[in-house]
PDB file of N, CA and C in Angstrom:
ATOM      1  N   UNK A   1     106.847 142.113 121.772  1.00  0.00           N
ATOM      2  CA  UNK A   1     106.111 141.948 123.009  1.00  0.00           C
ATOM      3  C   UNK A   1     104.882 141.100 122.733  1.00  0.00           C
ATOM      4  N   UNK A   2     104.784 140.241 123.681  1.00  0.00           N
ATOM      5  CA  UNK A   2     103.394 138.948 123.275  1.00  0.00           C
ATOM      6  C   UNK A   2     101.828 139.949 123.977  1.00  0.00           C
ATOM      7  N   UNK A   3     101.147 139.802 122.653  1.00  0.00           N
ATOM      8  CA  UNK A   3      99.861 140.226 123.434  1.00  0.00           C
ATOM      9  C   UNK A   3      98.915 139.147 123.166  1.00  0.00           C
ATOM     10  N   UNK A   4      98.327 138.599 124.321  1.00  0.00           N
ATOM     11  CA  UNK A   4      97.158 137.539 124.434  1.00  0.00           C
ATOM     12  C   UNK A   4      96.289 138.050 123.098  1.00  0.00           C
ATOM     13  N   UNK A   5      95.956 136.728 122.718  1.00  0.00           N
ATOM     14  CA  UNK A   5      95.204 136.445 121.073  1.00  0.00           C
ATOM     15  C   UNK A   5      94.433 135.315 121.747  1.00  0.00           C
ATOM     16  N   UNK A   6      92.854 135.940 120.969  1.00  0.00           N
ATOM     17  CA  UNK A   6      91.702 134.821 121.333  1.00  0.00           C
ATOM     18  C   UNK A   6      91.764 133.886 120.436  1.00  0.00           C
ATOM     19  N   UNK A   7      91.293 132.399 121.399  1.00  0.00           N
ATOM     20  CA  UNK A   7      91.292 131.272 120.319  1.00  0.00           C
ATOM     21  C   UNK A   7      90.637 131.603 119.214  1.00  0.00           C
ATOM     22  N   UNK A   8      90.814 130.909 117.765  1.00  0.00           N
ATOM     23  CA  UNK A   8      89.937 130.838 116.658  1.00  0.00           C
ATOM     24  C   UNK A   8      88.465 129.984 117.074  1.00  0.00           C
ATOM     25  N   UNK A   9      87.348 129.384 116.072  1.00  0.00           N
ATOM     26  CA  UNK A   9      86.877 129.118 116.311  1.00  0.00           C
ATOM     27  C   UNK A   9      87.078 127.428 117.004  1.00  0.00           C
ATOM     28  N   UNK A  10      87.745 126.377 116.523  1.00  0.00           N
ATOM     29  CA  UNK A  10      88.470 125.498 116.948  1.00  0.00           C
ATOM     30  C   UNK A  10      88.977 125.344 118.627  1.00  0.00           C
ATOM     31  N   UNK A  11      89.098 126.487 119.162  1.00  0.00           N
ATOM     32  CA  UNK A  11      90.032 126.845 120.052  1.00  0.00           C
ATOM     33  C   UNK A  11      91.319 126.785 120.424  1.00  0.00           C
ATOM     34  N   UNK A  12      91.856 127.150 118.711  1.00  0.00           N
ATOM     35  CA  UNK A  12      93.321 127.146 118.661  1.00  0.00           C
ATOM     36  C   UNK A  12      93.650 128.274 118.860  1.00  0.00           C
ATOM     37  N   UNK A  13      95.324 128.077 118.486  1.00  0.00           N
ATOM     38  CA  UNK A  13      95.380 129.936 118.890  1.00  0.00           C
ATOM     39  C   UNK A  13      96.868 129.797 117.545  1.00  0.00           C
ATOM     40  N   UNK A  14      96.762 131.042 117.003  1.00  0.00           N
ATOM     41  CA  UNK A  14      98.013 130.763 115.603  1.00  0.00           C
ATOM     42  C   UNK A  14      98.667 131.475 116.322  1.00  0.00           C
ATOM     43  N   UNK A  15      99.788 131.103 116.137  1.00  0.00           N
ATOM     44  CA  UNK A  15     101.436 131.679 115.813  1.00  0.00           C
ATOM     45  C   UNK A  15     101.547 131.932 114.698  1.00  0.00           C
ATOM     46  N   UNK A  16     101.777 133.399 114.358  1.00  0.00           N
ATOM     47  CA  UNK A  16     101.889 134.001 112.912  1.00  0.00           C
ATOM     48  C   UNK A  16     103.320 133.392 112.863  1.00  0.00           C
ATOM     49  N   UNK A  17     104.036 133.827 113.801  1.00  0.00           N
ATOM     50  CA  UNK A  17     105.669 133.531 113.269  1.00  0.00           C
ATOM     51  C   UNK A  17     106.383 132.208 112.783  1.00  0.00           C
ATOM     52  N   UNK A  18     105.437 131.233 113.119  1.00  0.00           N
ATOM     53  CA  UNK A  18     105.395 130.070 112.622  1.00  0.00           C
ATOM     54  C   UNK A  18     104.816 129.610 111.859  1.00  0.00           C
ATOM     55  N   UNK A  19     103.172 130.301 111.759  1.00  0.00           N
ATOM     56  CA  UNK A  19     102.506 129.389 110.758  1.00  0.00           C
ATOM     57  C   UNK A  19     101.727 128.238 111.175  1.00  0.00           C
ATOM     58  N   UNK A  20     101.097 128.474 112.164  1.00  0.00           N
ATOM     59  CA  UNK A  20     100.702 127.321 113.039  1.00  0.00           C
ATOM     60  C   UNK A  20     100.075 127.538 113.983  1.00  0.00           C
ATOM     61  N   UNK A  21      99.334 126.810 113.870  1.00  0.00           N
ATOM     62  CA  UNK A  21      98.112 126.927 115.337  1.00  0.00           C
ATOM     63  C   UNK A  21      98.647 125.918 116.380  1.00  0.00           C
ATOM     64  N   UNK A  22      98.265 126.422 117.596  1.00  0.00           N
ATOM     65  CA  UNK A  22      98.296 125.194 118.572  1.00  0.00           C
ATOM     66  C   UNK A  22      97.439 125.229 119.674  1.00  0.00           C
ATOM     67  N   UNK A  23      97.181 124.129 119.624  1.00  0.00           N
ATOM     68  CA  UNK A  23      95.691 124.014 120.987  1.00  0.00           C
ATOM     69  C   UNK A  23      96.294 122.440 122.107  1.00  0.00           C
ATOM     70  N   UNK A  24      94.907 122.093 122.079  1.00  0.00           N
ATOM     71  CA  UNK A  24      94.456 120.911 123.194  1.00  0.00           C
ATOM     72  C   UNK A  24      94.054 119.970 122.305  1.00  0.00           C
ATOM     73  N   UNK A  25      94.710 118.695 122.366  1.00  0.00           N
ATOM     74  CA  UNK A  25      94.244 117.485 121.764  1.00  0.00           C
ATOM     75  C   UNK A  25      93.992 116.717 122.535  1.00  0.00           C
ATOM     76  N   UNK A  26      92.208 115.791 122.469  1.00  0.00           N
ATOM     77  CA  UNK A  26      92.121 114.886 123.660  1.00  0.00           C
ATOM     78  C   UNK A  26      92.844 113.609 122.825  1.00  0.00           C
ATOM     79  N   UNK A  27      93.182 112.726 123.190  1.00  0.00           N
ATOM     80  CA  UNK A  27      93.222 111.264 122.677  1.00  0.00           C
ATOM     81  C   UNK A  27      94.947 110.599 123.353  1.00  0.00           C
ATOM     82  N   UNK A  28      95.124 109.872 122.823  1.00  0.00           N
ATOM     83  CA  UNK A  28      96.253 108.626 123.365  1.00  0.00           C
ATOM     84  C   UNK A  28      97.803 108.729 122.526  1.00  0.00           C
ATOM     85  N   UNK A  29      98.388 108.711 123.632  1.00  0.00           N
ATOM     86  CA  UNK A  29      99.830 108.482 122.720  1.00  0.00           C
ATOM     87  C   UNK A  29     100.720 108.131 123.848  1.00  0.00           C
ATOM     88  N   UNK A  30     101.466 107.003 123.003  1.00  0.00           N
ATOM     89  CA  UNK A  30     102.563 106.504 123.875  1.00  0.00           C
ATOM     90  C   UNK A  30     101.882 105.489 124.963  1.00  0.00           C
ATOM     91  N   UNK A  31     100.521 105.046 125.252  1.00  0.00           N
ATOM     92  CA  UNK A  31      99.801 104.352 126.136  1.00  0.00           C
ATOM     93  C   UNK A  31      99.422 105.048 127.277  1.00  0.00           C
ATOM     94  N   UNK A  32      99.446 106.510 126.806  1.00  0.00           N
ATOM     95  CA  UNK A  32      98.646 107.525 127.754  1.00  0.00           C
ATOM     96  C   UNK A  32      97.529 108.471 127.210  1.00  0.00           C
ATOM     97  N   UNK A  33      96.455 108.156 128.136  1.00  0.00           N
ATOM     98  CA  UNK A  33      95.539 108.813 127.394  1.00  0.00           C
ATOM     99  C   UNK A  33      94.769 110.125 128.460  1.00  0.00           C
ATOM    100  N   UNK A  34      95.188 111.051 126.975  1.00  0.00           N
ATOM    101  CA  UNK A  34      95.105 112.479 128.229  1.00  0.00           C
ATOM    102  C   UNK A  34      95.107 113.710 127.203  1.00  0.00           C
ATOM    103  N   UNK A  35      95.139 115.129 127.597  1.00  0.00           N
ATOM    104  CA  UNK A  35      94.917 116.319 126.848  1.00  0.00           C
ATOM    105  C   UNK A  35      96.691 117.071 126.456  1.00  0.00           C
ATOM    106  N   UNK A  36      96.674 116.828 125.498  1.00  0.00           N
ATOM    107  CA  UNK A  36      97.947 117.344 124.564  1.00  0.00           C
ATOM    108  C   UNK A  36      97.820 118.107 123.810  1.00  0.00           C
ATOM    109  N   UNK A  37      99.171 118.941 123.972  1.00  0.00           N
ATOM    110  CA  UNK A  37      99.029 120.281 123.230  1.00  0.00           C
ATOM    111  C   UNK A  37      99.506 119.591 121.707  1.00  0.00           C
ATOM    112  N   UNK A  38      99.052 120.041 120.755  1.00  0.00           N
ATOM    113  CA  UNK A  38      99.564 119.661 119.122  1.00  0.00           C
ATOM    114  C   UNK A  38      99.423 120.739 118.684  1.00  0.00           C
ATOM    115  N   UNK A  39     100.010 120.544 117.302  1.00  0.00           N
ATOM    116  CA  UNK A  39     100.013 121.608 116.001  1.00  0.00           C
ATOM    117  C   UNK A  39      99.137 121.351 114.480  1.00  0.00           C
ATOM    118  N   UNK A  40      98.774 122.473 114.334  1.00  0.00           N
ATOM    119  CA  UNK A  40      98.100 122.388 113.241  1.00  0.00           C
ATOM    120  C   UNK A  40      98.488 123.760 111.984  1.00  0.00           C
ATOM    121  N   UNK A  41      98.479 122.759 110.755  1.00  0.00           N
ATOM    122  CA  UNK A  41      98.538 123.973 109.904  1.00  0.00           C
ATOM    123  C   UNK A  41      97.658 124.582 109.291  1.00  0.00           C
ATOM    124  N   UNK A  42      97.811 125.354 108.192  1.00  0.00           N
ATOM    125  CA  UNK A  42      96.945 126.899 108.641  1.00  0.00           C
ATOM    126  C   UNK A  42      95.410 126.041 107.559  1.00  0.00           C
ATOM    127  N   UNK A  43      95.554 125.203 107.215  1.00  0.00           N
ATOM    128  CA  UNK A  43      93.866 124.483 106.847  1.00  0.00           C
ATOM    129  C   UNK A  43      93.692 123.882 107.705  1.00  0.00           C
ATOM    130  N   UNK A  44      94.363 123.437 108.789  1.00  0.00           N
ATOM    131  CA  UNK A  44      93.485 122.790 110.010  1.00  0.00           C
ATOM    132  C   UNK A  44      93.664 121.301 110.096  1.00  0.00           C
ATOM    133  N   UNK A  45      94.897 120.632 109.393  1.00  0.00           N
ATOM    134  CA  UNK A  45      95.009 119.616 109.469  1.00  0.00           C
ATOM    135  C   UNK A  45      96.013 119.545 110.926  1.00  0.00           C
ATOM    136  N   UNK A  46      95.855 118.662 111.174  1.00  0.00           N
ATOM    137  CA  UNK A  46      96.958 118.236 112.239  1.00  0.00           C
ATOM    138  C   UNK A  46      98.225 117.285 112.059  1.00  0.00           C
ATOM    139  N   UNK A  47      99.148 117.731 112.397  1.00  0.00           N
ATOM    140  CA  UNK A  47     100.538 117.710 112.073  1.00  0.00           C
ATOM    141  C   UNK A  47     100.587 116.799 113.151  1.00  0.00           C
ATOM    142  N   UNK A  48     101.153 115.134 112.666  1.00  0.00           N
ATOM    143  CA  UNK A  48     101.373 113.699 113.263  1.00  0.00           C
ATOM    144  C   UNK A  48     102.987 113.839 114.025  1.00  0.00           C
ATOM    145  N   UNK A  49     102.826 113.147 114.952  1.00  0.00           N
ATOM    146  CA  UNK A  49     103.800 113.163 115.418  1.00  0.00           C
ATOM    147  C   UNK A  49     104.261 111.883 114.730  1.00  0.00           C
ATOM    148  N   UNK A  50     105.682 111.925 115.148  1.00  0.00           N
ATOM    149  CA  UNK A  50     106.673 110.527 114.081  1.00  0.00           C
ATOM    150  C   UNK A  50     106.374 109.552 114.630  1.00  0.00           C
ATOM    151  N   UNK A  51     105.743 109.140 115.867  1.00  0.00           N
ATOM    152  CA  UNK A  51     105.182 107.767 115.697  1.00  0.00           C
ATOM    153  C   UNK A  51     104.044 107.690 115.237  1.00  0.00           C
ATOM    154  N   UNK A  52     103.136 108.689 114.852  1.00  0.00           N
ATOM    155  CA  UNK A  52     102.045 108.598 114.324  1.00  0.00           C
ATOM    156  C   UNK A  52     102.050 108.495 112.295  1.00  0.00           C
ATOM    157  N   UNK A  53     103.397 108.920 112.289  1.00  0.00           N
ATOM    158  CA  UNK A  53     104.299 109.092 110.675  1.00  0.00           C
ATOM    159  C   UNK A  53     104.688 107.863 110.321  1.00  0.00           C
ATOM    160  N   UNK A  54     104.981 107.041 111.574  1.00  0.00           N
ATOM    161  CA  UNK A  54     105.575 105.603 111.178  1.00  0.00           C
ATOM    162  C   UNK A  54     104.283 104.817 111.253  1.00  0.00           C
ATOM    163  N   UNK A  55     103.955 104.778 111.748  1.00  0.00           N
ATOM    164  CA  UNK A  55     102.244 103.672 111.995  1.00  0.00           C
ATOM    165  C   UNK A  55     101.741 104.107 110.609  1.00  0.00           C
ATOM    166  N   UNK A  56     101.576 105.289 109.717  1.00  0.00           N
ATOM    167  CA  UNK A  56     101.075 105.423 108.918  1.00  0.00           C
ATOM    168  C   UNK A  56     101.518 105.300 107.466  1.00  0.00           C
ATOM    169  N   UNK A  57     103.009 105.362 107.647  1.00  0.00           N
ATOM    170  CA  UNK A  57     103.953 104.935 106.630  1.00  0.00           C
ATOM    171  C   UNK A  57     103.823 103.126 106.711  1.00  0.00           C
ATOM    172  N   UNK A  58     103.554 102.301 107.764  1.00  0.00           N
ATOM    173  CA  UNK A  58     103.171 100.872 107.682  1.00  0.00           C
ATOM    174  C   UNK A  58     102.201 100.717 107.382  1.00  0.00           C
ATOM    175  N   UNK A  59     100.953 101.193 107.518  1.00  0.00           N
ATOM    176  CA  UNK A  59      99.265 101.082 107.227  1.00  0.00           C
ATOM    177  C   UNK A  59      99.795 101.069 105.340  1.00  0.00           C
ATOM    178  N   UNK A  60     100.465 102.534 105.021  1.00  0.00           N
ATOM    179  CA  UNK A  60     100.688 102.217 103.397  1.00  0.00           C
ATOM    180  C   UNK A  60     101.323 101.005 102.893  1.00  0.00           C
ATOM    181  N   UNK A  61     102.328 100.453 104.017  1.00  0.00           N
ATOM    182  CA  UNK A  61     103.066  99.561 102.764  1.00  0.00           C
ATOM    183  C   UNK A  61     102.456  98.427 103.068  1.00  0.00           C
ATOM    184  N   UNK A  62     101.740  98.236 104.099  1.00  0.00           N
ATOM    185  CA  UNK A  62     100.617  97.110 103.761  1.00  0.00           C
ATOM    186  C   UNK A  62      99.882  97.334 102.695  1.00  0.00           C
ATOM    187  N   UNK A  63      99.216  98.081 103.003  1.00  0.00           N
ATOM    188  CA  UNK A  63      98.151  98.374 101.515  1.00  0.00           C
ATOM    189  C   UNK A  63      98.805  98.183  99.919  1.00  0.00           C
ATOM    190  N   UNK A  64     100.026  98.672  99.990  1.00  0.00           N
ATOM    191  CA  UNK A  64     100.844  98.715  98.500  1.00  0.00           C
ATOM    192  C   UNK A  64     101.387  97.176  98.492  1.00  0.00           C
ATOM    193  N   UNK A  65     101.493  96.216  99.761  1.00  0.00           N
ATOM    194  CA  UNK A  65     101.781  94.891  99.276  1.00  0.00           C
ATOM    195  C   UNK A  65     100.805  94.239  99.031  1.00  0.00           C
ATOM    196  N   UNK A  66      99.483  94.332  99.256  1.00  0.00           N
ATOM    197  CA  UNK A  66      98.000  93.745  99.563  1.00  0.00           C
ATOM    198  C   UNK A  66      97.670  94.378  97.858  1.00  0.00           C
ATOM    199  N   UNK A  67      97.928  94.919  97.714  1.00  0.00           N
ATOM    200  CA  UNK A  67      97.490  95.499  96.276  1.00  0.00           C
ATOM    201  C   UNK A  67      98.388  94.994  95.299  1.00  0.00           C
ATOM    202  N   UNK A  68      99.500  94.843  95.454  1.00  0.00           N
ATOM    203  CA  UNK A  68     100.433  94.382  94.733  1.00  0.00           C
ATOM    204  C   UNK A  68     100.526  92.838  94.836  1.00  0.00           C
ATOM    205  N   UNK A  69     100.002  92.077  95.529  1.00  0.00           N
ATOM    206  CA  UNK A  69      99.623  90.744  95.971  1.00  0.00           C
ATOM    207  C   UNK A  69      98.722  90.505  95.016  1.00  0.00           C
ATOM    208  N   UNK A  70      97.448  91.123  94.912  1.00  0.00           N
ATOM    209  CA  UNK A  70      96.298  90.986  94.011  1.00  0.00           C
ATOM    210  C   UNK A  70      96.572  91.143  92.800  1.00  0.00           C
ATOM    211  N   UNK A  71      97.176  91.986  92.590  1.00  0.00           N
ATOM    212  CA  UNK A  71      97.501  92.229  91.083  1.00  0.00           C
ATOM    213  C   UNK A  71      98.115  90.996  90.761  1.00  0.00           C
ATOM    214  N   UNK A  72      99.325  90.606  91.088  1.00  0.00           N
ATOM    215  CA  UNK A  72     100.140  89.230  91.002  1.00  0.00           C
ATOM    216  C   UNK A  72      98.916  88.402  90.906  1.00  0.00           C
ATOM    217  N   UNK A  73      98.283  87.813  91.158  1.00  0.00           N
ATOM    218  CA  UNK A  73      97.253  87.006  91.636  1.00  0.00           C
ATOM    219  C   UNK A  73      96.124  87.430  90.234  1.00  0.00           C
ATOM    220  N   UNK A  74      96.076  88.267  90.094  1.00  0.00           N
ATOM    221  CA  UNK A  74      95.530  88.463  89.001  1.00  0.00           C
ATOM    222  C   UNK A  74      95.637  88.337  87.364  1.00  0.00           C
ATOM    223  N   UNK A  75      96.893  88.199  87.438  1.00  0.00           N
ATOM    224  CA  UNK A  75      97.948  87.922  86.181  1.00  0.00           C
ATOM    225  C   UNK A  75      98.153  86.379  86.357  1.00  0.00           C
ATOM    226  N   UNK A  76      98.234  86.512  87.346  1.00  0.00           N
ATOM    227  CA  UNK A  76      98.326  84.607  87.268  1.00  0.00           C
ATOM    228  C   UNK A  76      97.022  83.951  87.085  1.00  0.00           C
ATOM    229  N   UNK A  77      95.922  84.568  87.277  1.00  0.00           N
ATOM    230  CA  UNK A  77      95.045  83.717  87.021  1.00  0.00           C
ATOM    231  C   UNK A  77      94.648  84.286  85.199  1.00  0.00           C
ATOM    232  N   UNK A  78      95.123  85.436  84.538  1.00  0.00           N
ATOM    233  CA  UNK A  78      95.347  85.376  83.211  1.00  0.00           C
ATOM    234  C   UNK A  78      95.671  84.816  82.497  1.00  0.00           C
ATOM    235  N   UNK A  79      96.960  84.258  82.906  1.00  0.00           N
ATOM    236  CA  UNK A  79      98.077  83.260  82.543  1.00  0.00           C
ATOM    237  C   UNK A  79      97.135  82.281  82.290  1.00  0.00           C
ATOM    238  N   UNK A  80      96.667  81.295  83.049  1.00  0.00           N
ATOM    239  CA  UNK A  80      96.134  80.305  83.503  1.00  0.00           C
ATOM    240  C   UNK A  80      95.122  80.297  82.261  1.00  0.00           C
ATOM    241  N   UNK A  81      93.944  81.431  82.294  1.00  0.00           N
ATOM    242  CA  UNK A  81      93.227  81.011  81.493  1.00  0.00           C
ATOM    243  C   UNK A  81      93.362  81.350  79.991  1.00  0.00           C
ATOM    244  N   UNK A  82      94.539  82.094  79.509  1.00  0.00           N
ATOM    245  CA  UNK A  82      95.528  81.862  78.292  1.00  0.00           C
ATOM    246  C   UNK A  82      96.121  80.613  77.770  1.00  0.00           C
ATOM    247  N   UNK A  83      96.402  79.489  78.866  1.00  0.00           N
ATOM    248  CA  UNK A  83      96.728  78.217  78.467  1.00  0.00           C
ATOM    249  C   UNK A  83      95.984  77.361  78.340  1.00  0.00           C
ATOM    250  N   UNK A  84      94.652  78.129  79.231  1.00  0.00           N
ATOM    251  CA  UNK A  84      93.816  77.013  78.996  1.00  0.00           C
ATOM    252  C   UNK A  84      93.016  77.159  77.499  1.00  0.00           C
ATOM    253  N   UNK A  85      93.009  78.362  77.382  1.00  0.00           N
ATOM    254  CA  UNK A  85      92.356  78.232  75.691  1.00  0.00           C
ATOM    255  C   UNK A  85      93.325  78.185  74.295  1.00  0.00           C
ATOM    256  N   UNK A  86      94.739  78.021  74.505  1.00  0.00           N
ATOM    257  CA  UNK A  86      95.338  77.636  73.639  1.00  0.00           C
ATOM    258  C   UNK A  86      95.253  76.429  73.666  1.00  0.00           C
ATOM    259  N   UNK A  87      95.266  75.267  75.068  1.00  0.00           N
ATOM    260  CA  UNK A  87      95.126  73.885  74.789  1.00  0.00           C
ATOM    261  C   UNK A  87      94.111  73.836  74.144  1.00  0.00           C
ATOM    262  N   UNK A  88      92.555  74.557  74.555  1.00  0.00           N
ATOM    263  CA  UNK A  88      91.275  74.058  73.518  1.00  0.00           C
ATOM    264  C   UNK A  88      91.764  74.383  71.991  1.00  0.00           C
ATOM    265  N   UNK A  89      92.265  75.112  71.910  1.00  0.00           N
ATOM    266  CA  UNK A  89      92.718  75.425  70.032  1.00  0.00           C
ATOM    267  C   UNK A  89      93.312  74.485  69.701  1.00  0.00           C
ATOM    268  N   UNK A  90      94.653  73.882  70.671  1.00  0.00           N
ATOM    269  CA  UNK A  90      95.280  72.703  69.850  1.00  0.00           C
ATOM    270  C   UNK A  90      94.571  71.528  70.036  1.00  0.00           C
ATOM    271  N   UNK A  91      93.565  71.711  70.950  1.00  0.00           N
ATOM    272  CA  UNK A  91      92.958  70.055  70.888  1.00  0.00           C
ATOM    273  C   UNK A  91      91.755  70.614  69.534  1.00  0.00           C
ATOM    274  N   UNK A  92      91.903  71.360  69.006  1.00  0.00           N
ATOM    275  CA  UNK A  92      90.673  71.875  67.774  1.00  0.00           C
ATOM    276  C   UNK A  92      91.619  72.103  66.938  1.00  0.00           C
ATOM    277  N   UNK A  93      92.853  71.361  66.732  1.00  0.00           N
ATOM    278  CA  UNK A  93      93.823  71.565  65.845  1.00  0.00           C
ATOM    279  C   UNK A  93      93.947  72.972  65.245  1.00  0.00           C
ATOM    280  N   UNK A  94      94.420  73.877  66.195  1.00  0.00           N
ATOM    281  CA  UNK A  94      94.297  75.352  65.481  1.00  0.00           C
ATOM    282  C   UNK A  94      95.745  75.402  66.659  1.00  0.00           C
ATOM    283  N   UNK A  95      96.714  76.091  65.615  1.00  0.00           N
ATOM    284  CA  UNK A  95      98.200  76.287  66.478  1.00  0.00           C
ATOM    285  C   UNK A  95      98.078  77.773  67.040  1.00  0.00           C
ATOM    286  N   UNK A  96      97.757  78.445  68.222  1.00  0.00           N
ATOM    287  CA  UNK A  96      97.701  79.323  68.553  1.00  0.00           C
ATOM    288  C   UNK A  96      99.075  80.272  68.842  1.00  0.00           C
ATOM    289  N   UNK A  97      98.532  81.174  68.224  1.00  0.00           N
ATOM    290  CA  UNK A  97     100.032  82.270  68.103  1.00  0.00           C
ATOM    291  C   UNK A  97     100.394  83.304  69.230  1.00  0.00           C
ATOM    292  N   UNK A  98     101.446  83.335  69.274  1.00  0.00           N
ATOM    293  CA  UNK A  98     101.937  84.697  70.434  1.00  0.00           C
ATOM    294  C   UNK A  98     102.765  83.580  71.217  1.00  0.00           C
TER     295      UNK A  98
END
């Protein structure tokens, strides 16, 4: 039998049987912006909905190509200045090794 349970301080309200709070979220989704019920788990994070899972799974693999871009970019400019000081050795007649 359900007996009314006061919000926490948040003004959520848990579902023991789930494990989960659920309240009022103000903000936008889908190009509507308005008060939605969401879920949260029991530290209080809020549980994304899957378009909010996919927007954030793209934010990463930008970041992991933007990082992985630099790095590349970074090795190449290693490269670069590896040849450039073996040419000064062979123009100083010294045969540089590796």
């Amino acid at each position: 039998r359900y007996q009314l349970q006061p919000p926490d301080g948040n003004n959520r309200y848990w579902i023991d049987e789930i494990s989960l709070f659920l309240g009022i979220w103000q903000g936008t989704k889908e190009n509507g912006t308005g008060y939605w019920l969401r879920w949260w788990d029991q530290p209080g994070e809020l549980l994304l909905w899957g378009s909010e899972l996919v927007i954030e799974e793209q934010q990463r693999a930008q970041q992991e190509r933007q990082r992985a871009e630099q790095e590349r970019q970074r090795a190449e400019q290693e490269r670069q200045r590896a040849e450039k000081l073996a040419a000064q050795l062979r123009a100083a007649g010294i045969e540089p090794q590796g």
